[in-house]
Protein backbone atom coordinates (compact mmCIF):
# COMPACT_ATOMS: atom_id res chain seq x y z
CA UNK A 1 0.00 0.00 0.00
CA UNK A 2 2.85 2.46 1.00
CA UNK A 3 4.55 1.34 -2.55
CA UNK A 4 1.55 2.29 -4.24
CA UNK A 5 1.13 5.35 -2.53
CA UNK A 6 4.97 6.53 -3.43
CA UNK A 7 4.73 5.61 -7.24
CA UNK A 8 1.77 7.70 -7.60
CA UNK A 9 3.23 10.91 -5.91
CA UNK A 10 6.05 10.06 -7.72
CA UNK A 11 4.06 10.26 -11.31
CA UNK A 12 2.36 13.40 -9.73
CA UNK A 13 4.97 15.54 -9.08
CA UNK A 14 6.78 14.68 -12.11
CA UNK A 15 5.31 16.72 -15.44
CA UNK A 16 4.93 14.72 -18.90
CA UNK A 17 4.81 16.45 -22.21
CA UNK A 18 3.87 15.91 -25.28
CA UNK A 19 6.34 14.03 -26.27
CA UNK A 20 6.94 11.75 -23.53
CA UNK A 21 9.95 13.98 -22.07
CA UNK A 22 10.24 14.93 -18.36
CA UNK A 23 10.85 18.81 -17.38
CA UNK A 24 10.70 21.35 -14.80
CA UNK A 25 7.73 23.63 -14.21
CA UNK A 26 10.37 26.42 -14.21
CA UNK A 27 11.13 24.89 -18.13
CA UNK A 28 7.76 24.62 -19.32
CA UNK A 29 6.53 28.23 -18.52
CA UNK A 30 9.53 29.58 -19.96
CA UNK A 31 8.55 27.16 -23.37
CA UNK A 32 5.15 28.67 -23.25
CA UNK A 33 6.14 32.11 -23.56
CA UNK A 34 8.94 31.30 -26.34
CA UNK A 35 6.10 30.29 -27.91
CA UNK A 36 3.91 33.18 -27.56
CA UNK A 37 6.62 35.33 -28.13
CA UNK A 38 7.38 33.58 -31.76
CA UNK A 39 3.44 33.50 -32.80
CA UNK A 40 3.35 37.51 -32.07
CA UNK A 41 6.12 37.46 -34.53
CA UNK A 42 5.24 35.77 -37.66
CA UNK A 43 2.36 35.87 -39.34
CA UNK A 44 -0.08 32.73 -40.18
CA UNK A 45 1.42 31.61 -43.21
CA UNK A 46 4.78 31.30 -41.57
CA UNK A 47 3.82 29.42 -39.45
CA UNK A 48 1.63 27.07 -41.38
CA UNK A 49 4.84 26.83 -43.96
CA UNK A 50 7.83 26.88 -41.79
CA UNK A 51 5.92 25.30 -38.52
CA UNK A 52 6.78 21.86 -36.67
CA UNK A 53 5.24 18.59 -38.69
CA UNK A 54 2.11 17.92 -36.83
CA UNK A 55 2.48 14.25 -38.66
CA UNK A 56 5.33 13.61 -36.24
CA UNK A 57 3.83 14.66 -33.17
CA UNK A 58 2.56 12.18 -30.26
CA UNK A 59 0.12 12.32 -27.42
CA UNK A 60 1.72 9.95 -24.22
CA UNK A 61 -1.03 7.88 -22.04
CA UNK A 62 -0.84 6.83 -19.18
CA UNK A 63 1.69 7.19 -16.25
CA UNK A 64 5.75 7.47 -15.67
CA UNK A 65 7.20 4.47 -17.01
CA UNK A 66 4.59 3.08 -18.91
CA UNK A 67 4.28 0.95 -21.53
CA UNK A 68 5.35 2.21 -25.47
CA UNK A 69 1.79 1.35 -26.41
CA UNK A 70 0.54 4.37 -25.06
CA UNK A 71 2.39 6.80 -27.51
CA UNK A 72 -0.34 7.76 -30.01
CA UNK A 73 0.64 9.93 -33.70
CA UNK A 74 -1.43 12.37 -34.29
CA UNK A 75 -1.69 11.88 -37.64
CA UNK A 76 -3.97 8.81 -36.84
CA UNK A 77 -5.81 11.11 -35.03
CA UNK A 78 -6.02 13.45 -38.32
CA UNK A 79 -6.86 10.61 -40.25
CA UNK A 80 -9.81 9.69 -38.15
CA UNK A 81 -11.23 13.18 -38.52
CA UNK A 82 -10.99 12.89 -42.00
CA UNK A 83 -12.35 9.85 -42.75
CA UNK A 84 -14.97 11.32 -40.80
CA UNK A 85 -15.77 13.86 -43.40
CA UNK A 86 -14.78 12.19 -46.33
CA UNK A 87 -11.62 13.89 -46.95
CA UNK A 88 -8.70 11.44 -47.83
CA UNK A 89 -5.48 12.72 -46.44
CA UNK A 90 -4.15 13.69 -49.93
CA UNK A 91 -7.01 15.54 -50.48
CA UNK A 92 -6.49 17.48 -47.13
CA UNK A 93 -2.88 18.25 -47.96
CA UNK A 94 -3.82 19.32 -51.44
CA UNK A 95 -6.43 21.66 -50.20
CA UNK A 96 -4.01 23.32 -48.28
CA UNK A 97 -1.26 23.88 -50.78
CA UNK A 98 -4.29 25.62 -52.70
CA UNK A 99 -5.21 27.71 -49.84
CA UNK A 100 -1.29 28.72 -49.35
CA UNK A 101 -1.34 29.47 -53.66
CA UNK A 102 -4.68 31.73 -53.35
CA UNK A 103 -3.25 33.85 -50.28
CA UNK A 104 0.22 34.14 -52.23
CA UNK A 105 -1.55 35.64 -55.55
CA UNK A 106 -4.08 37.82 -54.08
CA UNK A 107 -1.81 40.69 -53.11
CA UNK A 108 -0.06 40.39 -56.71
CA UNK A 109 -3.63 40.77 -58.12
CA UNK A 110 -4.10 43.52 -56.31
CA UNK A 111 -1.11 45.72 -56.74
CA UNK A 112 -1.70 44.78 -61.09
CA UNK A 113 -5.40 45.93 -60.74
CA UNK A 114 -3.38 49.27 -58.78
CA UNK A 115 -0.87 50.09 -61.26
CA UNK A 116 -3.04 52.03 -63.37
CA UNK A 117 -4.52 54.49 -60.94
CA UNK A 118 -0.88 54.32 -59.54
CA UNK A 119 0.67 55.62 -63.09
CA UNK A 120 -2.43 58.26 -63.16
CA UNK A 121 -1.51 59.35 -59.84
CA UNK A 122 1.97 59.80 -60.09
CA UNK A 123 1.14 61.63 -64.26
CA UNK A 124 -0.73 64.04 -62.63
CA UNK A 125 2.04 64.72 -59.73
CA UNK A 126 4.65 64.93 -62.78
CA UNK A 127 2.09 67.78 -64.21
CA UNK A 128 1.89 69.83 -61.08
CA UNK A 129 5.23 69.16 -60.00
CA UNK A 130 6.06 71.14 -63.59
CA UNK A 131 3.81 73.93 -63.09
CA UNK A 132 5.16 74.91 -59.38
CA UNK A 133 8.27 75.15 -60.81
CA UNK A 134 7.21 77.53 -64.15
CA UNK A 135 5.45 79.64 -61.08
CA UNK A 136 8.42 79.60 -59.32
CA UNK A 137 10.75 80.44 -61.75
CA UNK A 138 8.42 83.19 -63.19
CA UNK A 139 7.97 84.54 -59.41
CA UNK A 140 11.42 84.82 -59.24
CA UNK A 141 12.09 86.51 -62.45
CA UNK A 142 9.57 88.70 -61.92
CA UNK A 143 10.74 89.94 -58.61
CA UNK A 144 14.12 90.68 -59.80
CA UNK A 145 12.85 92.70 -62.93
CA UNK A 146 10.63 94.52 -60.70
CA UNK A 147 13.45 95.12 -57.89
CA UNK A 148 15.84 96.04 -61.07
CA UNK A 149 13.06 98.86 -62.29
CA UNK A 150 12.66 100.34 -59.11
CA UNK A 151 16.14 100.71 -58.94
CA UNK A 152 16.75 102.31 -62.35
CA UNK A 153 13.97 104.78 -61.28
CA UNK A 154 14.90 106.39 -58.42
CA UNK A 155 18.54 105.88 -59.20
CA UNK A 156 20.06 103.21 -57.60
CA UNK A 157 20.63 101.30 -59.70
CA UNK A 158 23.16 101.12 -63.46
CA UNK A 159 21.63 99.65 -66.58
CA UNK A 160 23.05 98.71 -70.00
CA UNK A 161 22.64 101.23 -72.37
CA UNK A 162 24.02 101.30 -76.07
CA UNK A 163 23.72 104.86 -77.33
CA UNK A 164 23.47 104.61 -80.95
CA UNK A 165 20.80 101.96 -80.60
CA UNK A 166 18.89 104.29 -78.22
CA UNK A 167 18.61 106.82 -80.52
CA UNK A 168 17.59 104.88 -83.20
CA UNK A 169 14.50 103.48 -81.40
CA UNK A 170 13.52 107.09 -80.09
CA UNK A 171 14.05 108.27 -83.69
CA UNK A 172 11.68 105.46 -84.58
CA UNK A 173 8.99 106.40 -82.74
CA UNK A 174 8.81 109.96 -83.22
CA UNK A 175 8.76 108.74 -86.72
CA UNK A 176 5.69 106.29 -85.94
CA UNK A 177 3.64 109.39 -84.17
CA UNK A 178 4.13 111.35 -86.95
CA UNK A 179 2.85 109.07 -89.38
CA UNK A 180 0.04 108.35 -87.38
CA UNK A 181 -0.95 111.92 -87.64
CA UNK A 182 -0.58 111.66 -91.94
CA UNK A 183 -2.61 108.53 -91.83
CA UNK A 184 -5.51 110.42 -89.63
CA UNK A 185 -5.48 113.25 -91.58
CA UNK A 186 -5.34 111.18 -95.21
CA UNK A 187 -8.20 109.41 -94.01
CA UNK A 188 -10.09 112.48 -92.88
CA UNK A 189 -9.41 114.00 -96.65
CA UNK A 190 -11.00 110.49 -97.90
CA UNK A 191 -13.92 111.24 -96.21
CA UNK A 192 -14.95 114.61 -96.67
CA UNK A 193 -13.84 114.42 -100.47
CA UNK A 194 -16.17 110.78 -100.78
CA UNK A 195 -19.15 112.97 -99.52
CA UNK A 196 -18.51 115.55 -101.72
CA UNK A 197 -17.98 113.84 -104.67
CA UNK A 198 -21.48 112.22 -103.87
CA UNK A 199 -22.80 115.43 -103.87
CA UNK A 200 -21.39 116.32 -106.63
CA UNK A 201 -22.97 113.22 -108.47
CA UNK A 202 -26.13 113.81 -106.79
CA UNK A 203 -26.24 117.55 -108.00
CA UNK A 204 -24.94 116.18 -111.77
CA UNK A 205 -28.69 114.02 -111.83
CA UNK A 206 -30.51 117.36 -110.56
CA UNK A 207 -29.76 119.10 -113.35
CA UNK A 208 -30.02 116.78 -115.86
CA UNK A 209 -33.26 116.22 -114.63
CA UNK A 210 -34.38 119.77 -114.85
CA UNK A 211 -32.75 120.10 -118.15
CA UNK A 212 -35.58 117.66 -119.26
CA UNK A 213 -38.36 119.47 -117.94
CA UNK A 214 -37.72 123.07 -118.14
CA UNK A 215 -36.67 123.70 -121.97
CA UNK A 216 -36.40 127.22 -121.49
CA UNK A 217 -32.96 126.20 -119.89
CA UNK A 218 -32.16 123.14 -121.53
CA UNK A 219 -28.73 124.43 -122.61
CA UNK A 220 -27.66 125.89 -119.23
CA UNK A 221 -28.86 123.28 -117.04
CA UNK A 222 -26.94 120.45 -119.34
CA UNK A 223 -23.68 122.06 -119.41
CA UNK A 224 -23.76 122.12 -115.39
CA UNK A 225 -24.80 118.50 -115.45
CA UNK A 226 -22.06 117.63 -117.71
CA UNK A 227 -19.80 119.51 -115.70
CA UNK A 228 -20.82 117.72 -112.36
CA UNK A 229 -20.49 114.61 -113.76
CA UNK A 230 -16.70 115.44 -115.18
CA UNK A 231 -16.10 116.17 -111.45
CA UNK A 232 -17.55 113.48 -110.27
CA UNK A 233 -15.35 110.84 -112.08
CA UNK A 234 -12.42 112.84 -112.31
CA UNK A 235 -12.88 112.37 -108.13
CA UNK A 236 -13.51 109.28 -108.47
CA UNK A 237 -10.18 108.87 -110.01
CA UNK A 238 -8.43 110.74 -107.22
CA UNK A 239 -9.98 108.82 -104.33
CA UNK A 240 -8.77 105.91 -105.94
CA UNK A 241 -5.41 107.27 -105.69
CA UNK A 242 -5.62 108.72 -101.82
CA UNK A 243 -7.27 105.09 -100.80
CA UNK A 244 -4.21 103.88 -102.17
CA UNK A 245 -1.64 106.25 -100.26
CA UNK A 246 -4.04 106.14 -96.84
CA UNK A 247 -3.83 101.49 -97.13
CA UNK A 248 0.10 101.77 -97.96
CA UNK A 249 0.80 104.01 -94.98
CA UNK A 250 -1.53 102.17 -92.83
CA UNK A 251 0.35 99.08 -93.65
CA UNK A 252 3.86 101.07 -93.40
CA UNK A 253 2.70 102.10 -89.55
CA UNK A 254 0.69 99.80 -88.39
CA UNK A 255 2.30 96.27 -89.68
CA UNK A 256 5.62 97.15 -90.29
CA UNK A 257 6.52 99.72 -87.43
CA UNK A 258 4.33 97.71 -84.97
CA UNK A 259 6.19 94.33 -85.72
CA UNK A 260 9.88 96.56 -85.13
CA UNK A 261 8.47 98.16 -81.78
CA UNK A 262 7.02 94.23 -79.92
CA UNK A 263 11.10 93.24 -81.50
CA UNK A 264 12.56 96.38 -79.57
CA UNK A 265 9.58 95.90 -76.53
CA UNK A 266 11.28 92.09 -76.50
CA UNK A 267 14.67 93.92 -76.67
CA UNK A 268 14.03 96.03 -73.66
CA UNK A 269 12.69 93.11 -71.54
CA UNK A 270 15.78 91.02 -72.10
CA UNK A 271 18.18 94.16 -71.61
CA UNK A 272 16.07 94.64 -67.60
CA UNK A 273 16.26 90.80 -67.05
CA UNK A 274 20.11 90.69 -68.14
CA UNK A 275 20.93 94.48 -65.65
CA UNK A 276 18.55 92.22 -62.83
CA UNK A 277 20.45 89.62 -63.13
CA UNK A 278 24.04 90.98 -63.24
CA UNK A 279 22.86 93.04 -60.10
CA UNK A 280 22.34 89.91 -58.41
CA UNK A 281 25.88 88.45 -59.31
CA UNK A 282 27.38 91.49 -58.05
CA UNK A 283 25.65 91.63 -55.13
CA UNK A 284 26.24 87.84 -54.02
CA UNK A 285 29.96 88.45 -55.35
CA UNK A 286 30.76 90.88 -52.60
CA UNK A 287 29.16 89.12 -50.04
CA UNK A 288 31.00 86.49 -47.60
CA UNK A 289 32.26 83.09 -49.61
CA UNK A 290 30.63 80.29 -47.83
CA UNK A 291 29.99 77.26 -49.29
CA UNK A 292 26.39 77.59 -49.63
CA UNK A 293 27.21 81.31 -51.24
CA UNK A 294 29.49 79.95 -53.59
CA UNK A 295 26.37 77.73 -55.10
CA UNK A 296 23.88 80.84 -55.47
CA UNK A 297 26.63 82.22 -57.17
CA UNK A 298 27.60 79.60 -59.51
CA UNK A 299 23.82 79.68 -60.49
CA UNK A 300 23.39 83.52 -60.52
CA UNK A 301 26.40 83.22 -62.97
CA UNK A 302 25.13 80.57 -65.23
CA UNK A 303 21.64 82.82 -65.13
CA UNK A 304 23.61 85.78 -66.36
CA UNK A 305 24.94 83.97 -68.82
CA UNK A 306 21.71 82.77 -70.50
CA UNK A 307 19.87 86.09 -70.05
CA UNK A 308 23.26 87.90 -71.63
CA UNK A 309 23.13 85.70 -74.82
CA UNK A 310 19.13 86.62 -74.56
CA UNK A 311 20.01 90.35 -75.06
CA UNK A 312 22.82 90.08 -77.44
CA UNK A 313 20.59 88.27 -79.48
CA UNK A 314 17.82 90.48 -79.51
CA UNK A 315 19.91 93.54 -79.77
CA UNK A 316 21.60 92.35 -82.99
CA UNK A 317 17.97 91.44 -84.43
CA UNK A 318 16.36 94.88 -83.41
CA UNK A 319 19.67 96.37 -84.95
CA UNK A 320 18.83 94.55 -88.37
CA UNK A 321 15.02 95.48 -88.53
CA UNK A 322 15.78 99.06 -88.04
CA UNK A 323 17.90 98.95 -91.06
CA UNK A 324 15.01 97.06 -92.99
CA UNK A 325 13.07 99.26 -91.72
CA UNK A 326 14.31 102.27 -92.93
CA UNK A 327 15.27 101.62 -95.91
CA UNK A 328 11.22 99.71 -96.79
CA UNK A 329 10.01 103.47 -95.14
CA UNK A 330 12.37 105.37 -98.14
CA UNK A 331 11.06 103.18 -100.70
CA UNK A 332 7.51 103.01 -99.93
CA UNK A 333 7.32 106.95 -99.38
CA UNK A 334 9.02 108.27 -102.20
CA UNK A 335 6.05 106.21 -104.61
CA UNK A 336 3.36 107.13 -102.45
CA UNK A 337 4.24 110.75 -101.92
CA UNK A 338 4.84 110.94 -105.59
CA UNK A 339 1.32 109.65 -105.96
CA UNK A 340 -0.45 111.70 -103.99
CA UNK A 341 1.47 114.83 -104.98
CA UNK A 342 0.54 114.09 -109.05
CA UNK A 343 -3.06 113.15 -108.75
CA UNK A 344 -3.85 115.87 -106.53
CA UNK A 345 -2.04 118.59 -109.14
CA UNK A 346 -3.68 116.55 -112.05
CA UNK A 347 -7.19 116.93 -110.31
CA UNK A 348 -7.42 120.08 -109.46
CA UNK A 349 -5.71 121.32 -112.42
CA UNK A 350 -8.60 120.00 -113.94
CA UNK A 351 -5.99 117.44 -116.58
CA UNK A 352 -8.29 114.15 -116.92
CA UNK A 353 -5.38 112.72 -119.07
CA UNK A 354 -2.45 113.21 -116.88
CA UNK A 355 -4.48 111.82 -113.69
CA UNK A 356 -5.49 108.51 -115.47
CA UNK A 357 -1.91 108.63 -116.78
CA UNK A 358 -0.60 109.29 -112.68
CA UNK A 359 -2.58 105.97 -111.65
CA UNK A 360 -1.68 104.01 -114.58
CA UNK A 361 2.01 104.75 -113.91
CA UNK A 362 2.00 103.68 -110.28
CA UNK A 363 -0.12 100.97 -110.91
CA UNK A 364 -3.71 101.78 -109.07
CA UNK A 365 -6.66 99.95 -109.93
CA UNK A 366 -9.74 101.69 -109.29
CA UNK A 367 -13.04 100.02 -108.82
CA UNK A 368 -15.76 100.02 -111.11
CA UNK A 369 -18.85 102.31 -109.72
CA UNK A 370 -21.41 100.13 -107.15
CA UNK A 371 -18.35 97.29 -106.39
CA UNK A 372 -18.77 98.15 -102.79
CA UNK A 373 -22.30 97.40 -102.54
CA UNK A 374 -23.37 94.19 -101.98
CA UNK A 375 -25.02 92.13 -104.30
CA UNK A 376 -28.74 91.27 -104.25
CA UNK A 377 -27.66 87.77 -103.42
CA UNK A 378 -26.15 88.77 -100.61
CA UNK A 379 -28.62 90.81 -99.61
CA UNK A 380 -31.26 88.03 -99.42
């Protein structure tokens, strides 16, 4: 009875694992929280891949000491279940290297179905990226043009000036404002001589009307009408030829002036950009040479660079138009003021011959009488 009693406190007070192996409480806690410590670690499918082989696992019956036919595998026990169910144990393992496949691909098909609103995404970032940095760069330019301006005006500041260029441009328009005037004034003489040689015409069909019904002054009455209508054509004539000075000094000022003055407006941009510019270089020159001084300046200097090309360039091409310029203005005024100086003589002079001849010779086409009406198709 004692020997009974021993054996069994002995079994009691000695622990059996899984396994059949004898350990210390002290041994088994710490095993328990190794354990929890490596779940909290890796994630499911670790586990399940790189886990221990449940297949070689055993459950021990029974007491300390006993008998080797109370070690029982598991994966009898596995087998049992399945059997249970239907599920062979091939089948089992199969539908678990599925499971594992299906968990692998999902993310993949998720980050494919991603990539396009991912390359969307990042287009549009690429787009606004690029337009902060045209605002930036034009902030930038424009604060140092502005700062530059200031400067010129109340004297603080140098700028690049070439003196014979200068004077050209002023020279050019004074020119411009004067020929603005001759163009307003040409066009004004258009329109008061238009009206009256309507009125002229309409005072030629008076009288030839009246010569018709009063016979008692047939003969006086016609040779007005006749002499109203002479006028009449013979201005005619000459507004064909003043049309044809006020269009070629309209297209003298106001195409080919215009287009030198936006060349020498580009000009005088590029020449306040390239004094802004330099202003800055000498400014960061005389500072202190640190190393994060020496890298403004390396950039002011490649800026000054590019915006001193900029003005060369666009000093040499307002230099060239100038010179087109004026020689285009020499040629185009000596025919028109030649023009305008023999029609008017031949008109008033009252020589039909020599003003026909004057707009043969330079070329005027006049048009034929009711041209500028429309037609009654066009009317409809």
């Amino acid at each position: 009875m004692a020997d009974s009693i021993m054996s069994k406190a002995a079994t009691m007070e000695i622990p059996i694992s899984s396994n059949g192996d004898s350990r210390t409480l002290a041994e088994d806690d710490g095993l328990e929280q190794a354990t929890h410590w490596n779940l909290d670690e890796k994630d499911l499918q670790q586990v399940m891949v790189s886990g221990p082989n449940l297949n070689e696992t055993s459950i021990v019956s029974g007491g300390y000491g006993g008998a080797a036919e109370g070690i029982i595998p598991t994966s009898s026990i596995k087998d049992l279940r399945s059997k249970s169910r239907g599920i062979t144990p091939s089948q089992s393992a199969a539908s678990r290297i599925a499971n594992q496949v299906q968990e692998y691909q999902a993310p993949n098909m998720h980050h494919s179905n991603s990539n396009p609103s991912m390359m969307a995404e990042e287009a549009t970032r690429g787009v606004a990226v690029e337009k902060f940095d045209t605002v930036k760069k034009w902030s930038i330019n424009t604060y140092k043009c502005t700062k530059q301006m200031f400067s010129e005006r109340f004297g603080r500041g140098s700028r690049t000036v070439d003196l014979e260029l200068e004077v050209q441009i002023d020279l050019l328009r004074d020119t411009k404002s004067k020929y603005e005037s001759v163009l307003r004034l040409a066009s004004a003489l258009t329109a008061h001589f238009y009206s009256m040689v309507q009125t002229q015409q309409a005072l030629g069909d008076i009288f030839a009307d009246l010569s018709q019904k009063s016979p008692e002054l047939q003969d006086e009455f016609g040779y007005n009408a006749e002499t109203q209508k002479l006028l009449c054509k013979n201005g005619e004539t000459l507004l064909g030829a003043i049309n044809f000075f006020v269009s070629s000094i309209n297209t003298l000022v106001n195409k080919t002036m215009e287009d030198t003055l936006m060349t020498i407006k580009g000009y005088e941009n590029a020449r306040l950009e390239f004094d802004a510019y330099r202003a800055d270089l000498e400014e960061l020159s005389t500072g202190p040479r640190d190393a994060g001084t020496m890298v403004r300046i390396e950039i002011a200097q490649q800026q000054y660079g590019i915006h001193r090309d900029k003005y060369e360039r666009l000093r040499s091409d307002v230099s060239i138009k100038l010179k087109f310029l004026e020689e285009n203005k020499v040629k185009v005024m000596h025919k028109q003021l030649l023009l305008f100086h023999n029609a008017i003589s031949a008109y008033f002079a009252g020589n039909q011959q020599q003003l026909e001849q004057t707009l043969r010779q330079f070329n005027v086409k006049l048009k034929p009488p009711g041209s500028d009406k429309p037609s009654w198709l066009e009317e409809q």
